[in-house]
N, C-alpha and C. Protein backbone atom coordinates (compact mmCIF):
# COMPACT_ATOMS: atom_id res chain seq x y z
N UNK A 1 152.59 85.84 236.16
CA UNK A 1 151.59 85.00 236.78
C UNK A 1 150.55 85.86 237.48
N UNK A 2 149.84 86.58 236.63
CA UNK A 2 148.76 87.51 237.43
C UNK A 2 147.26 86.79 237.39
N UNK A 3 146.57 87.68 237.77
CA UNK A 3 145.60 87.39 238.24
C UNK A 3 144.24 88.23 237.95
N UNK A 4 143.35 88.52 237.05
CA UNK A 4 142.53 89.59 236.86
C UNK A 4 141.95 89.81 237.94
N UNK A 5 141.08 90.93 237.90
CA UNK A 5 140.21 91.20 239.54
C UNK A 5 139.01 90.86 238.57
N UNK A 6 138.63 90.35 237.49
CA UNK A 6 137.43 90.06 237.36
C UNK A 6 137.06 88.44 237.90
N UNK A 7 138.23 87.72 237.81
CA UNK A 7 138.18 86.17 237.66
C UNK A 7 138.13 86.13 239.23
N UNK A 8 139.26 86.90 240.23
CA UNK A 8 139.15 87.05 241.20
C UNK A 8 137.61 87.39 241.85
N UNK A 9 137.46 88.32 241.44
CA UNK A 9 135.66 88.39 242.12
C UNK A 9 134.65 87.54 241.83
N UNK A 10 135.12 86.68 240.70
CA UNK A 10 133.86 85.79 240.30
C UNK A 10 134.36 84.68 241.47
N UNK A 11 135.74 84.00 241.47
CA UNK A 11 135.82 83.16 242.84
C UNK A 11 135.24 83.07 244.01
N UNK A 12 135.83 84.49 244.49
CA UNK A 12 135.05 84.98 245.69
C UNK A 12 133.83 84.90 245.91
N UNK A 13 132.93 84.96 244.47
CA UNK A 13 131.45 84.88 244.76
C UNK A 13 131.10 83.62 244.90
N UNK A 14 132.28 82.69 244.26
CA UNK A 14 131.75 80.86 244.33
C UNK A 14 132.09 80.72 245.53
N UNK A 15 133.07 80.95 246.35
CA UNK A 15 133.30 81.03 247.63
C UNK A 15 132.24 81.65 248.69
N UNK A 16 131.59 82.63 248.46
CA UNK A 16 131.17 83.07 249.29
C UNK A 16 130.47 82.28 250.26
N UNK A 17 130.65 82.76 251.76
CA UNK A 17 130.30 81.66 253.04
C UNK A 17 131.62 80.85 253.11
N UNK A 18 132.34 80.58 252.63
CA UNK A 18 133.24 79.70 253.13
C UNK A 18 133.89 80.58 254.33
N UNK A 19 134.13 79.69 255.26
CA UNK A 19 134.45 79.58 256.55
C UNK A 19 135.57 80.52 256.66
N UNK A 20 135.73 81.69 257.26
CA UNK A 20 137.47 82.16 257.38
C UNK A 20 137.55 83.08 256.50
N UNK A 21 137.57 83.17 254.94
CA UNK A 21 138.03 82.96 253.82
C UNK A 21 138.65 84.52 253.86
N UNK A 22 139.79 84.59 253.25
CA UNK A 22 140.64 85.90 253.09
C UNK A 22 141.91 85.64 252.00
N UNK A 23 142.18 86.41 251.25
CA UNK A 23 142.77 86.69 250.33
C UNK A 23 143.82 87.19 250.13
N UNK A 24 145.35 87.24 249.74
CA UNK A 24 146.18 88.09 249.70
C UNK A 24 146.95 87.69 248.30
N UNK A 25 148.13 88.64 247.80
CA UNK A 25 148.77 88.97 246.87
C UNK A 25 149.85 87.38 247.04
N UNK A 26 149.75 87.02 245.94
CA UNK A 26 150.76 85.85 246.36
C UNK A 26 151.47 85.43 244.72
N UNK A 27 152.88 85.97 244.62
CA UNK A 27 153.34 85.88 242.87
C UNK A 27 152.58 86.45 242.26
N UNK A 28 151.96 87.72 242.29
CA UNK A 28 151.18 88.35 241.20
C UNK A 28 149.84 87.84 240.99
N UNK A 29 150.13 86.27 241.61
CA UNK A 29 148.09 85.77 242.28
C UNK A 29 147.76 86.53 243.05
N UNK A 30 146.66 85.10 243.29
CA UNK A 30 145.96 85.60 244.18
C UNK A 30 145.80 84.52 245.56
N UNK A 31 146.78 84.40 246.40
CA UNK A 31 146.47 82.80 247.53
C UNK A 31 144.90 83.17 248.42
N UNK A 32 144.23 82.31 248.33
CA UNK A 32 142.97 81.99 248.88
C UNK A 32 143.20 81.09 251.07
N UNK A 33 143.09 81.99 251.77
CA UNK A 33 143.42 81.32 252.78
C UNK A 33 142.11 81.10 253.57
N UNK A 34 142.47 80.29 254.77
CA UNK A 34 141.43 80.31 255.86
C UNK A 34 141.78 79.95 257.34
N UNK A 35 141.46 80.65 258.24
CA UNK A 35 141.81 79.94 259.85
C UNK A 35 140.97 78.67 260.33
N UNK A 36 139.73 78.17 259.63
CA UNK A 36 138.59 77.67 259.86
C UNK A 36 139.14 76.18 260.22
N UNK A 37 140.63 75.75 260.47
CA UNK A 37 141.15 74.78 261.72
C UNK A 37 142.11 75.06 262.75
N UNK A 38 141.16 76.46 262.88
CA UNK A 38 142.20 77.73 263.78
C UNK A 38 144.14 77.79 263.74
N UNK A 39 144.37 77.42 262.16
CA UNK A 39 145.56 77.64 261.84
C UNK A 39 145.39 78.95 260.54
N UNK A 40 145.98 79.69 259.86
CA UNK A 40 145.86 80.38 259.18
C UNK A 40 146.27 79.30 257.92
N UNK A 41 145.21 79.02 256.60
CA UNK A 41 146.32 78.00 255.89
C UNK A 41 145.76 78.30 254.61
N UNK A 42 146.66 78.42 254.01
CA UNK A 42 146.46 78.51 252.62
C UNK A 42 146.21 77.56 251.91
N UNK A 43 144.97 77.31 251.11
CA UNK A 43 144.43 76.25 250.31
C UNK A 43 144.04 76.34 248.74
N UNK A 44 144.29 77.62 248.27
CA UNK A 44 144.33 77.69 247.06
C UNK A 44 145.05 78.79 246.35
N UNK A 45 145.00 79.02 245.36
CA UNK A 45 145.81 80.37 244.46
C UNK A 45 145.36 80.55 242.92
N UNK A 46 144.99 81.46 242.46
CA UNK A 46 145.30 81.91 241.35
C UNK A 46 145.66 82.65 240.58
N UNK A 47 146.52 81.84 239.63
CA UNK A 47 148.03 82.05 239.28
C UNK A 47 147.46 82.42 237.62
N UNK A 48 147.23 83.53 236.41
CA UNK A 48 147.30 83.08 235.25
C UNK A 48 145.88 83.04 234.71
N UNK A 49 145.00 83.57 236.04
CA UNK A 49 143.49 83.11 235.77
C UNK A 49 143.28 81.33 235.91
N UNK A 50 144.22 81.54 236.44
CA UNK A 50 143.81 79.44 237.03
C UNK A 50 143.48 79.22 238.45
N UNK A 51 142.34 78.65 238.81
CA UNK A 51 142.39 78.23 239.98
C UNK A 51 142.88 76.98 240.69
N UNK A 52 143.82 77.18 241.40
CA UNK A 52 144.85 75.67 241.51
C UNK A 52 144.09 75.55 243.41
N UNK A 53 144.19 74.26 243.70
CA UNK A 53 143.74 73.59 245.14
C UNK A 53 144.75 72.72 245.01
N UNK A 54 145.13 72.40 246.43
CA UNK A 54 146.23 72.38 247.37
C UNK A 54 145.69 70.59 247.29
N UNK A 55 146.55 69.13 247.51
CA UNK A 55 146.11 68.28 247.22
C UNK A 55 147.32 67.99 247.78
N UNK A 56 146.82 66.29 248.08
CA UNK A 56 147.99 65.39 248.90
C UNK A 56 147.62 64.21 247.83
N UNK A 57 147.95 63.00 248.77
CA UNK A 57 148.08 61.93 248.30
C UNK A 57 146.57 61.18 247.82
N UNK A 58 146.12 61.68 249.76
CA UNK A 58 144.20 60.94 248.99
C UNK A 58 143.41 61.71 248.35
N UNK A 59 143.56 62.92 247.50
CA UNK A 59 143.06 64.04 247.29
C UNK A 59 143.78 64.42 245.60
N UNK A 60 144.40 64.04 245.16
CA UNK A 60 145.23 64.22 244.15
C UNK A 60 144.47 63.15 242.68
N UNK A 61 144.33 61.90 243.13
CA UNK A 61 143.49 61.08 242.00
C UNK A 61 141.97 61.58 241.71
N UNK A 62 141.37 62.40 243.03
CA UNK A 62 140.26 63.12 241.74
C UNK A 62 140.68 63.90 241.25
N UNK A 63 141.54 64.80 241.01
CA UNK A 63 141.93 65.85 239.85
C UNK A 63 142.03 65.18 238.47
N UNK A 64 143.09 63.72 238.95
CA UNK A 64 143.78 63.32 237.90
C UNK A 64 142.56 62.34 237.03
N UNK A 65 141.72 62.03 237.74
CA UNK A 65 140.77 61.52 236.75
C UNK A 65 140.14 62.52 236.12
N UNK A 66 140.08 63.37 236.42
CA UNK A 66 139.09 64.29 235.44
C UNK A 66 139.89 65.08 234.72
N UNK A 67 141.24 64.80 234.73
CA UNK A 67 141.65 65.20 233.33
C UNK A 67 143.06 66.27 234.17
N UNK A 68 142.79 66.70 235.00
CA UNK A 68 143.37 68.00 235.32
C UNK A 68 144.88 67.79 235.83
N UNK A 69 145.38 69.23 235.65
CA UNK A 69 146.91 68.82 235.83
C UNK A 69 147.61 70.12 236.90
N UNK A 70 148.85 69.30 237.01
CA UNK A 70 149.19 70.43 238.45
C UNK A 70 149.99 71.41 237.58
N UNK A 71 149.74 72.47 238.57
CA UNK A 71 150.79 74.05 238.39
C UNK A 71 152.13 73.47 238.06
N UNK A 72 152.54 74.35 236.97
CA UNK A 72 153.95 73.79 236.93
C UNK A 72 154.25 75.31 235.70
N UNK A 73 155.86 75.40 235.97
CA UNK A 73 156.17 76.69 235.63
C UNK A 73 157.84 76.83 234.52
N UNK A 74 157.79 77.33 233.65
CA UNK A 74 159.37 76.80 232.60
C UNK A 74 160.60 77.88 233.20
N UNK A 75 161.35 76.82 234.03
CA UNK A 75 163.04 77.99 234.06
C UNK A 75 163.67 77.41 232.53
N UNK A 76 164.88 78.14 232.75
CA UNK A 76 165.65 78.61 231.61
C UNK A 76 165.70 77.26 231.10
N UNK A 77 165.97 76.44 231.27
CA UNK A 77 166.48 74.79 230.99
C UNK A 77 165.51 73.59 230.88
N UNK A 78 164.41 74.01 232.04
CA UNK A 78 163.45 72.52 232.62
C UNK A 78 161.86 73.34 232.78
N UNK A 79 160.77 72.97 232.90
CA UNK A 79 159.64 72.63 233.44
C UNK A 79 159.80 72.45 234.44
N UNK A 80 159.21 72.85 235.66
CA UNK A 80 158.70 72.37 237.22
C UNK A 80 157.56 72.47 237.34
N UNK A 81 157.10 71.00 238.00
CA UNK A 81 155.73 70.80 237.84
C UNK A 81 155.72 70.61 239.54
N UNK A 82 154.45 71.29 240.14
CA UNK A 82 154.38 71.30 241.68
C UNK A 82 153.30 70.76 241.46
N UNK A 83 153.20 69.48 241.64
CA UNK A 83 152.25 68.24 242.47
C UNK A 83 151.07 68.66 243.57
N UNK A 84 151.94 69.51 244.66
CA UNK A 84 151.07 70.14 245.28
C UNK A 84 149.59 70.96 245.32
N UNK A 85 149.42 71.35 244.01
CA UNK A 85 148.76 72.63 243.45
C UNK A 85 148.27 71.75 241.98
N UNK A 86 146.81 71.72 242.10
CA UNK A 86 146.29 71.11 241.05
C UNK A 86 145.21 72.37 240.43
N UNK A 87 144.68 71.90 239.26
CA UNK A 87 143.96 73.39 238.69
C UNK A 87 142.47 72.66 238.97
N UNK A 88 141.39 73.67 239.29
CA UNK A 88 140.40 72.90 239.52
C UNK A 88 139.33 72.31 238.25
N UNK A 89 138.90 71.33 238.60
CA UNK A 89 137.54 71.28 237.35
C UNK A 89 137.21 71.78 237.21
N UNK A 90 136.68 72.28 235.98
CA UNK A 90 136.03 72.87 234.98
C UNK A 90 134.25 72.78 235.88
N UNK A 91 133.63 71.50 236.11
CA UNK A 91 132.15 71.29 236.26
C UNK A 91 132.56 72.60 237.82
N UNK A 92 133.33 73.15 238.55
CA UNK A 92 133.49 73.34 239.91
C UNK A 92 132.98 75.10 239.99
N UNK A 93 133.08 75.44 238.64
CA UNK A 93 132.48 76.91 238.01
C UNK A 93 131.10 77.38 237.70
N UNK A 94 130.63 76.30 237.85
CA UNK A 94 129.12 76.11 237.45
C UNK A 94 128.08 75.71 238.79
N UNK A 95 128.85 75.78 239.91
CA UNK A 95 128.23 75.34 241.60
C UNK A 95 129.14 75.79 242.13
N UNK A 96 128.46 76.17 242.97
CA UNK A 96 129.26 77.24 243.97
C UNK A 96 129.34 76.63 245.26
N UNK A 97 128.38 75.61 245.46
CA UNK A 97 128.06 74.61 246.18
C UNK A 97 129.29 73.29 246.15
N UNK A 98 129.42 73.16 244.79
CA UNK A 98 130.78 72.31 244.53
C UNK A 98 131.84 72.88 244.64
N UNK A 99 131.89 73.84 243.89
CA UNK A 99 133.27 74.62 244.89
C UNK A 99 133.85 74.94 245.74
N UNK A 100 132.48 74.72 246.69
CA UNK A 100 132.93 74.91 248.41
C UNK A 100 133.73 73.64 248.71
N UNK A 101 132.84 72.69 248.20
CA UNK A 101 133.12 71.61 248.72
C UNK A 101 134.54 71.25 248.52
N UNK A 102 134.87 71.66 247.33
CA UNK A 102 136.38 70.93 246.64
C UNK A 102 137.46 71.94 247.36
N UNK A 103 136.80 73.09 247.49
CA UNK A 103 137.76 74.12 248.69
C UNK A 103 137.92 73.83 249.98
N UNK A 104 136.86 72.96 250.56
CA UNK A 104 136.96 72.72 251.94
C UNK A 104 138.09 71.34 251.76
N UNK A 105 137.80 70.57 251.17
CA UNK A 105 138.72 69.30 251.00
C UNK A 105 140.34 69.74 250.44
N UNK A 106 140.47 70.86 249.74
CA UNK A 106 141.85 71.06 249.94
C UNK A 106 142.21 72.16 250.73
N UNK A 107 141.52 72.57 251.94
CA UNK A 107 141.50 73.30 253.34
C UNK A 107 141.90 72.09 253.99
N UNK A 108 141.59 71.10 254.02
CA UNK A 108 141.70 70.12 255.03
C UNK A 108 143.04 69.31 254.36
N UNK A 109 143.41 69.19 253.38
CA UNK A 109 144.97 68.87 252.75
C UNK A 109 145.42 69.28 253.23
N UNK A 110 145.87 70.97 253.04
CA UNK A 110 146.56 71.74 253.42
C UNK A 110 146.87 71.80 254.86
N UNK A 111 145.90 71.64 255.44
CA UNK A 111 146.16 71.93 257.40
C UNK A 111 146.64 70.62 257.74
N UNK A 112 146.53 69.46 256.65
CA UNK A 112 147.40 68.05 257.46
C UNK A 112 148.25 68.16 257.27
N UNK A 113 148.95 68.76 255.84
CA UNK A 113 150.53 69.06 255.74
C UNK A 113 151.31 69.65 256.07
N UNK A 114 150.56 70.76 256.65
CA UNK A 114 150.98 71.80 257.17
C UNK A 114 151.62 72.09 258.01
């Protein structure tokens, strides 16, 4: 479950200005964090060259309308699919402006569950 440093730096650049924003090694990702509700919280990762955002209950049906599906990983026997961790839209690569936005909204998931 790695992570290129090219896909990684192109994030970062859709990110750039977001509030906090800091980065660390997470499963061979890459977790995307922020303090910016003066908690330290992790709100995204990418896992595979995927960018997955952190999603609850009111936050989970826009993924699922636009098609998108959560992180999920094969042990020896089963599929596990983590609900938690959705991959982002496709249109969210093309605005950097939208990307903030869909980053700040699963910043703000994350720090209610948290």
């Amino acid at each position: 479950m790695s992570a290129s440093a090219e896909y990684v730096e192109y994030i970062k650049e859709l990110l750039s200005g977001f509030p906090d924003l800091t980065t660390q090694k997470y499963f061979g990702g890459v977790a995307f964090r922020s303090s910016w509700f003066g908690k330290d919280t992790q709100f995204g990762v990418i896992l595979d060259d995927v960018m997955y955002f952190v999603v609850n209950d009111e936050t989970r049906p826009n993924y699922e309308e636009k098609g998108m599906k959560p992180f999920s990983y094969d042990k020896k026997d089963k599929t596990v699919i983590v609900k938690k961790w959705f991959a982002a839209p496709e249109e969210l690569f093309d605005d950097a402006e939208l990307m903030k936005e869909w980053a700040m909204e699963a910043l703000e998931a994350a720090a209610r569950t948290a």
